[in-house]
PDB file of N, CA and C in Angstrom:
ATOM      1  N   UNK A   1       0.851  -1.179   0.000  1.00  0.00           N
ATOM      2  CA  UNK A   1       0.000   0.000   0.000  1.00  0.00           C
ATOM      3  C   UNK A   1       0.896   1.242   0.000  1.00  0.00           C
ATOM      4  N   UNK A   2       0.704   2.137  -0.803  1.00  0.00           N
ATOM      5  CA  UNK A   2       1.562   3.306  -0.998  1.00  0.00           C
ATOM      6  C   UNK A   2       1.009   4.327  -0.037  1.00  0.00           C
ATOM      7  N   UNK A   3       1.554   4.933   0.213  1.00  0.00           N
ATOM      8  CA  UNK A   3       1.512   6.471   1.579  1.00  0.00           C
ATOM      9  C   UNK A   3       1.064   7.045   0.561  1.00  0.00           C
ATOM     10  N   UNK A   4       0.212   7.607   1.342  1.00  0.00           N
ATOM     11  CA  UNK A   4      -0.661   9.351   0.542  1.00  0.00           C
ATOM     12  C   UNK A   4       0.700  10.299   0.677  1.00  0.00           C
ATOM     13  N   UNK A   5       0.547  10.829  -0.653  1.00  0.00           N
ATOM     14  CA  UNK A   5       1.430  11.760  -1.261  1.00  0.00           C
ATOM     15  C   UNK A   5       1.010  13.011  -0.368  1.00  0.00           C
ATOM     16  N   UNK A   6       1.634  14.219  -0.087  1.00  0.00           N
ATOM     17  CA  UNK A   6       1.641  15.116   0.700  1.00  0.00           C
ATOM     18  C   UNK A   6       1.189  15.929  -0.150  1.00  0.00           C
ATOM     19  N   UNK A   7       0.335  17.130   0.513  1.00  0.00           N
ATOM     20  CA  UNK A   7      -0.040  18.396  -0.148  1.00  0.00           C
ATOM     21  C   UNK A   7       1.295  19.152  -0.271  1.00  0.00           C
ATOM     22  N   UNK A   8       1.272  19.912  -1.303  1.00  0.00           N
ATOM     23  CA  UNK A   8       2.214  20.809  -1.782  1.00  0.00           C
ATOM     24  C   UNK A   8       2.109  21.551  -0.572  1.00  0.00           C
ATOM     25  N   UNK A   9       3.289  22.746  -0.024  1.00  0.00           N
ATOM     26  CA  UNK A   9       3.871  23.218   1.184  1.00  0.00           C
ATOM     27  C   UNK A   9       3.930  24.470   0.687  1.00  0.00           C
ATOM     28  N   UNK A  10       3.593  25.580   0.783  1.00  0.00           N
ATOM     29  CA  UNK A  10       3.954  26.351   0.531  1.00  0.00           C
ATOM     30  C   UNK A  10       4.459  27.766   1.626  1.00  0.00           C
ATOM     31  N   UNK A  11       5.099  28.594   1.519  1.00  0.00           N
ATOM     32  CA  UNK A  11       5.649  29.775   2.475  1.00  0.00           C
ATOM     33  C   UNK A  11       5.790  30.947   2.261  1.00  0.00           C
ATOM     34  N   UNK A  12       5.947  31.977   2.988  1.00  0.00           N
ATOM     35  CA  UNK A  12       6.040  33.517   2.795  1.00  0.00           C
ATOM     36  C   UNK A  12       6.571  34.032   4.113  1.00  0.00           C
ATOM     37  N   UNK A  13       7.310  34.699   4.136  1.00  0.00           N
ATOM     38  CA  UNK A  13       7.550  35.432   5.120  1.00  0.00           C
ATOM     39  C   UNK A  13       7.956  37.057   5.059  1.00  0.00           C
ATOM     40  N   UNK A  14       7.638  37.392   6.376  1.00  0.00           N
ATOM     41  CA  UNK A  14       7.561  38.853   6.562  1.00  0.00           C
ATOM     42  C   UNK A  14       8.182  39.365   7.883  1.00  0.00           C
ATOM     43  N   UNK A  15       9.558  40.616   7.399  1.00  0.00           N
ATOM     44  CA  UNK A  15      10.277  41.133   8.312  1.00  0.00           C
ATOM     45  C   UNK A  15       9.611  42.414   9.067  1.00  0.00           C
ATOM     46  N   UNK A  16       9.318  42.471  10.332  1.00  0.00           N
ATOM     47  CA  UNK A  16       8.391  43.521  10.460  1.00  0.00           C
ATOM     48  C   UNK A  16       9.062  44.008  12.209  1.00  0.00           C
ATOM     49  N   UNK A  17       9.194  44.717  12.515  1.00  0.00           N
ATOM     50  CA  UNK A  17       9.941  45.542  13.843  1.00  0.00           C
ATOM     51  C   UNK A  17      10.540  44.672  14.294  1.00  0.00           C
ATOM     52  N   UNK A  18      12.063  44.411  13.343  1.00  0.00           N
ATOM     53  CA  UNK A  18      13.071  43.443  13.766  1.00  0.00           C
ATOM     54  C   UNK A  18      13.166  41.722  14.113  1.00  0.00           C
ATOM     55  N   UNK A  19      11.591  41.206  13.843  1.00  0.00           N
ATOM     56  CA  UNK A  19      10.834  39.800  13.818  1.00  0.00           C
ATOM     57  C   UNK A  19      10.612  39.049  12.652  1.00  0.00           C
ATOM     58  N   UNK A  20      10.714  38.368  12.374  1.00  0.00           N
ATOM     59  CA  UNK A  20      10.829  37.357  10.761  1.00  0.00           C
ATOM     60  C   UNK A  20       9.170  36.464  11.164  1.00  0.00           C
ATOM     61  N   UNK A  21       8.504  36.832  10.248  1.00  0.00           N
ATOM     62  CA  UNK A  21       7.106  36.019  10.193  1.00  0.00           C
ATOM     63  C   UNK A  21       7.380  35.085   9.101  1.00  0.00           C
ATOM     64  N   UNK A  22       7.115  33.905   9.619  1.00  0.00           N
ATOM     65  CA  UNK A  22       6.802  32.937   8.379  1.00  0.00           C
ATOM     66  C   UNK A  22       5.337  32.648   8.562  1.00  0.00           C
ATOM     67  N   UNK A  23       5.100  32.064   7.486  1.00  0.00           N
ATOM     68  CA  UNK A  23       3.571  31.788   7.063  1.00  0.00           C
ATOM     69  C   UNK A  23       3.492  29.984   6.191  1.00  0.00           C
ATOM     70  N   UNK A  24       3.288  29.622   6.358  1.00  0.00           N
ATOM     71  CA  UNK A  24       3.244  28.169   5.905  1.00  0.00           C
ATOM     72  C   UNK A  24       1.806  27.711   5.690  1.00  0.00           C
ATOM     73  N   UNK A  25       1.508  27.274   4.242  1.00  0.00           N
ATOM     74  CA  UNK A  25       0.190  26.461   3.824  1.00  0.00           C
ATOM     75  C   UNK A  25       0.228  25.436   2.891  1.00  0.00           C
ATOM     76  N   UNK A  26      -0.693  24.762   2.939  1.00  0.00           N
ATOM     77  CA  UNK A  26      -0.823  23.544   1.804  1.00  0.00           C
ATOM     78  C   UNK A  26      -1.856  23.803   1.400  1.00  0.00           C
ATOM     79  N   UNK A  27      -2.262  23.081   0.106  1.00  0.00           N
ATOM     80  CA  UNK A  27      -2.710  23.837  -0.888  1.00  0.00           C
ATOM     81  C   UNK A  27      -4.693  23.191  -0.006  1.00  0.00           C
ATOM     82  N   UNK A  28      -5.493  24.311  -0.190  1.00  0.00           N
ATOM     83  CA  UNK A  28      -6.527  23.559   0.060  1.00  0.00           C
ATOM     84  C   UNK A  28      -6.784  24.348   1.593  1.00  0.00           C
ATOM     85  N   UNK A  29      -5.797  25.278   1.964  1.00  0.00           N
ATOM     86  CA  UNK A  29      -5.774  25.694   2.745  1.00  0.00           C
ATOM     87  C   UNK A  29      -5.708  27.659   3.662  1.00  0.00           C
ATOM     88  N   UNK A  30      -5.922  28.293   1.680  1.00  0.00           N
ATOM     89  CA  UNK A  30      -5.964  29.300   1.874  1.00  0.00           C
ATOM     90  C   UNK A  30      -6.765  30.085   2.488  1.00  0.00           C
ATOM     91  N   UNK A  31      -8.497  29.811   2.937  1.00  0.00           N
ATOM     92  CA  UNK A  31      -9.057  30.408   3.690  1.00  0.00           C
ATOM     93  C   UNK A  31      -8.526  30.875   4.743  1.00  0.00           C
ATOM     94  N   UNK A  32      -8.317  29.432   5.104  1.00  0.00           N
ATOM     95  CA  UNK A  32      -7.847  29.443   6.913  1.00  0.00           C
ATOM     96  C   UNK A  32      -6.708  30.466   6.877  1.00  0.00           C
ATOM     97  N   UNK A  33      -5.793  30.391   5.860  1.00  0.00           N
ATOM     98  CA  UNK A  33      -4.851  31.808   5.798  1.00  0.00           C
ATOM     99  C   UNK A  33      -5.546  32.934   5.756  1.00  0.00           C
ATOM    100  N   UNK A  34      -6.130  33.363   5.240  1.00  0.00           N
ATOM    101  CA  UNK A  34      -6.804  34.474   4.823  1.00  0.00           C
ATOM    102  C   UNK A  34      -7.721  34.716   6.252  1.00  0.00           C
ATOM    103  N   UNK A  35      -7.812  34.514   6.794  1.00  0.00           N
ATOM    104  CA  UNK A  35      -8.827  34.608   8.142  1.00  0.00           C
ATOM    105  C   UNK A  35      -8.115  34.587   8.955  1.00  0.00           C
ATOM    106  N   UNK A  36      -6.261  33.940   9.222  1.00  0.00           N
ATOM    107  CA  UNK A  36      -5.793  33.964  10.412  1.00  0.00           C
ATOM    108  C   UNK A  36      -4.858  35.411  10.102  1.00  0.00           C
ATOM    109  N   UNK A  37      -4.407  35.716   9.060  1.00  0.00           N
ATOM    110  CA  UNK A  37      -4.033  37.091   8.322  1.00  0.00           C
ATOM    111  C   UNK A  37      -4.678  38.157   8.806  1.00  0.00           C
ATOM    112  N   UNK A  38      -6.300  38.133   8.668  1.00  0.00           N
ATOM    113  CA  UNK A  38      -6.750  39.501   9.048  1.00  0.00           C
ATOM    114  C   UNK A  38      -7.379  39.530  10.485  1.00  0.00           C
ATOM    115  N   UNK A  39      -6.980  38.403  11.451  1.00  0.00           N
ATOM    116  CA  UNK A  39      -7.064  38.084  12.770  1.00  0.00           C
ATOM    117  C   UNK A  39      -6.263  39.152  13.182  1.00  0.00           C
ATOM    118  N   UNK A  40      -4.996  38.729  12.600  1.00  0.00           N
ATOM    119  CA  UNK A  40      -3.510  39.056  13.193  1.00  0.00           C
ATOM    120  C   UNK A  40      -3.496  40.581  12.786  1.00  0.00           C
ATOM    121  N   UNK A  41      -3.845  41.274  11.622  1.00  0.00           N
ATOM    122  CA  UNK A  41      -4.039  42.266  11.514  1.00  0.00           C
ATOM    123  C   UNK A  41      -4.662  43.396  12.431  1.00  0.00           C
ATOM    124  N   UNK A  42      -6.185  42.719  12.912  1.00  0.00           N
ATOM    125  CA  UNK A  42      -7.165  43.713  13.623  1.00  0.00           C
ATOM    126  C   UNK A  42      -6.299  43.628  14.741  1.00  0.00           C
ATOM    127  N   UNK A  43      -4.956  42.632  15.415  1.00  0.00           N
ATOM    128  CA  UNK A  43      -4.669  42.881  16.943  1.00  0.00           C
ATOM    129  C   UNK A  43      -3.731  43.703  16.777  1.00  0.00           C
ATOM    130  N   UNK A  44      -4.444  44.878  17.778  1.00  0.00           N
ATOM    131  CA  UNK A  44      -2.938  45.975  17.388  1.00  0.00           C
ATOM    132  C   UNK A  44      -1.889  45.546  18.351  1.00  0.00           C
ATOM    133  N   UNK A  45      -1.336  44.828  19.245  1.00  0.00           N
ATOM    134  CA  UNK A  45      -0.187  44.428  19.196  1.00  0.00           C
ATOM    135  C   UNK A  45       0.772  43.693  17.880  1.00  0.00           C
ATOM    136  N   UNK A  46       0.165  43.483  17.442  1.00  0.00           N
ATOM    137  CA  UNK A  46       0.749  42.090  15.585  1.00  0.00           C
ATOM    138  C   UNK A  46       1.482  43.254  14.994  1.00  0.00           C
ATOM    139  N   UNK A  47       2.372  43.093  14.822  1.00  0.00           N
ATOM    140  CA  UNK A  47       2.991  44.401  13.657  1.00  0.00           C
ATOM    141  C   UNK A  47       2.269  44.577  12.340  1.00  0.00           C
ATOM    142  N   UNK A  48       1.829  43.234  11.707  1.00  0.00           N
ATOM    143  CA  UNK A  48       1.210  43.179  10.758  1.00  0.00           C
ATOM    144  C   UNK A  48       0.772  43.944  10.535  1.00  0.00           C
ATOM    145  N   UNK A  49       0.362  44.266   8.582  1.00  0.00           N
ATOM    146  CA  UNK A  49      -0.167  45.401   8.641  1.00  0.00           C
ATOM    147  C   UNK A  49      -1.499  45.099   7.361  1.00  0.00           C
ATOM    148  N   UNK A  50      -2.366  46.043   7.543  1.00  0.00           N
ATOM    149  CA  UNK A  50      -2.965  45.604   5.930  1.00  0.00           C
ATOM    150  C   UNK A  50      -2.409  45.525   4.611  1.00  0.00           C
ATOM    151  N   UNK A  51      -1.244  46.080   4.316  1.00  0.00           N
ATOM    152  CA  UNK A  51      -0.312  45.566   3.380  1.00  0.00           C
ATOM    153  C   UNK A  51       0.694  44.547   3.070  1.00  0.00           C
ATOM    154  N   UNK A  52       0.826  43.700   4.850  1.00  0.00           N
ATOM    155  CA  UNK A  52       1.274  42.210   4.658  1.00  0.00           C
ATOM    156  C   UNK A  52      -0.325  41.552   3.973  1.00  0.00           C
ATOM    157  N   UNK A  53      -1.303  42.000   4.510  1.00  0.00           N
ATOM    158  CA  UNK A  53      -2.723  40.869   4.384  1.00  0.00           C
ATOM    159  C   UNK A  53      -2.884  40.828   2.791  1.00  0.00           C
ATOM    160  N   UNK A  54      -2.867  42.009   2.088  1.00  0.00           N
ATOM    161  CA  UNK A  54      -2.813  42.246   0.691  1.00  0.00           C
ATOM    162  C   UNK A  54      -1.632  41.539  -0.163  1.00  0.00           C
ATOM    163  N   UNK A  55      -1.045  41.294   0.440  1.00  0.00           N
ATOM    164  CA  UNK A  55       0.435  40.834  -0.180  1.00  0.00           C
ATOM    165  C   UNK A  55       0.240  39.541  -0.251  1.00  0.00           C
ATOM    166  N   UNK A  56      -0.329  38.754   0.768  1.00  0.00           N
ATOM    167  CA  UNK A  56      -0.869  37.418   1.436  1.00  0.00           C
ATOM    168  C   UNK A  56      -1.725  37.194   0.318  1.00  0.00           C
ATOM    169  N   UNK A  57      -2.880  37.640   0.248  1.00  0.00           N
ATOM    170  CA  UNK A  57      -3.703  37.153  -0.626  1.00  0.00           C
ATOM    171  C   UNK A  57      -3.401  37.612  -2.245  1.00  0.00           C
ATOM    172  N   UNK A  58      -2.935  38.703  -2.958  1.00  0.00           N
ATOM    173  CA  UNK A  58      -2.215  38.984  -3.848  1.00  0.00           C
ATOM    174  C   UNK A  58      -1.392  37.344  -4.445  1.00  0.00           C
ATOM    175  N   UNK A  59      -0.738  36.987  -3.216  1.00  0.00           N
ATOM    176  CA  UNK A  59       0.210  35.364  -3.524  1.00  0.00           C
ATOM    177  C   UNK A  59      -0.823  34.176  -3.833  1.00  0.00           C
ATOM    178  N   UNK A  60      -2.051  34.448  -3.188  1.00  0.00           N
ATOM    179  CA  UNK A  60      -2.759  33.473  -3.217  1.00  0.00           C
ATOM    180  C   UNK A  60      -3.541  33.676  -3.888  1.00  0.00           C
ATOM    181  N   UNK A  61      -3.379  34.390  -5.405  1.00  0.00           N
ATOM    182  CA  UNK A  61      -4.697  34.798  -6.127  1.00  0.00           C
ATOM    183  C   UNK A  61      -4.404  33.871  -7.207  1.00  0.00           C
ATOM    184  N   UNK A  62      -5.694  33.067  -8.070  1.00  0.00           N
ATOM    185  CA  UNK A  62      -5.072  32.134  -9.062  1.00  0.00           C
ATOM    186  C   UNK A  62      -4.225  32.684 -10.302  1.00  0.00           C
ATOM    187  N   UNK A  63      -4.151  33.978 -10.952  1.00  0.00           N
ATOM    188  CA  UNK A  63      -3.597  34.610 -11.362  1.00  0.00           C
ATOM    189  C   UNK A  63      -1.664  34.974 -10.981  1.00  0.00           C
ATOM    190  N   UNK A  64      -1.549  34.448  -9.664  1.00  0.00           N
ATOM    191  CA  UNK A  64      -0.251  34.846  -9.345  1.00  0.00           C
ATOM    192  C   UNK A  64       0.572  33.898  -9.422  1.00  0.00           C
ATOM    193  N   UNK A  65      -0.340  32.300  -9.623  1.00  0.00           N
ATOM    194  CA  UNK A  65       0.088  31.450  -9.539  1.00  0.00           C
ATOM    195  C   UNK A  65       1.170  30.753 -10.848  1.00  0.00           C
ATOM    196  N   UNK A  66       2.235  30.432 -10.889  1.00  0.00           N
ATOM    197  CA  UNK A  66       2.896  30.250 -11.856  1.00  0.00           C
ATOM    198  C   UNK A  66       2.749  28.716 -12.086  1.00  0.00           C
ATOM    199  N   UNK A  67       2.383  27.889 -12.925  1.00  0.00           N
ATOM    200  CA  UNK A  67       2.628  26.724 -13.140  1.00  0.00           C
ATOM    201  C   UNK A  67       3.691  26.123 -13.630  1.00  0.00           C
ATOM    202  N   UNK A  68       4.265  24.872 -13.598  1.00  0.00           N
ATOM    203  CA  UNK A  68       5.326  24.057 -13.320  1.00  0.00           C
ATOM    204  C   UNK A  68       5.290  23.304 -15.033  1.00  0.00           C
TER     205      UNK A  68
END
């Protein structure tokens, strides 16, 4: 019996008041990005900003996507 093949992995990260954000998803999984993005946004402690969240989803638009 062969192992289930893994979802593709994907990453982004963001340097923001001296802190390195990574971001990690598999494919099938962009909502949940997109919702924990503008979580992190509304807390004004998060450095984040609405121009990481735009950038975020910008990557995740099917248009940005480059095929192999």
């Amino acid at each position: 019996m062969d192992a289930p093949k893994p979802l593709p992995r994907h990453q982004m990260a963001f340097l923001r008041d001296g802190q390195i954000w990574q971001l990690f998803w598999e494919d099938g999984d962009e909502a949940l990005l997109i919702d924990t993005m503008a979580a992190l946004v509304a807390d004004e402690a998060c450095p984040l900003d609405r121009h990481d969240q735009t950038l975020v989803e910008q990557q995740l638009s099917p248009s940005s996507h480059q095929k192999s």
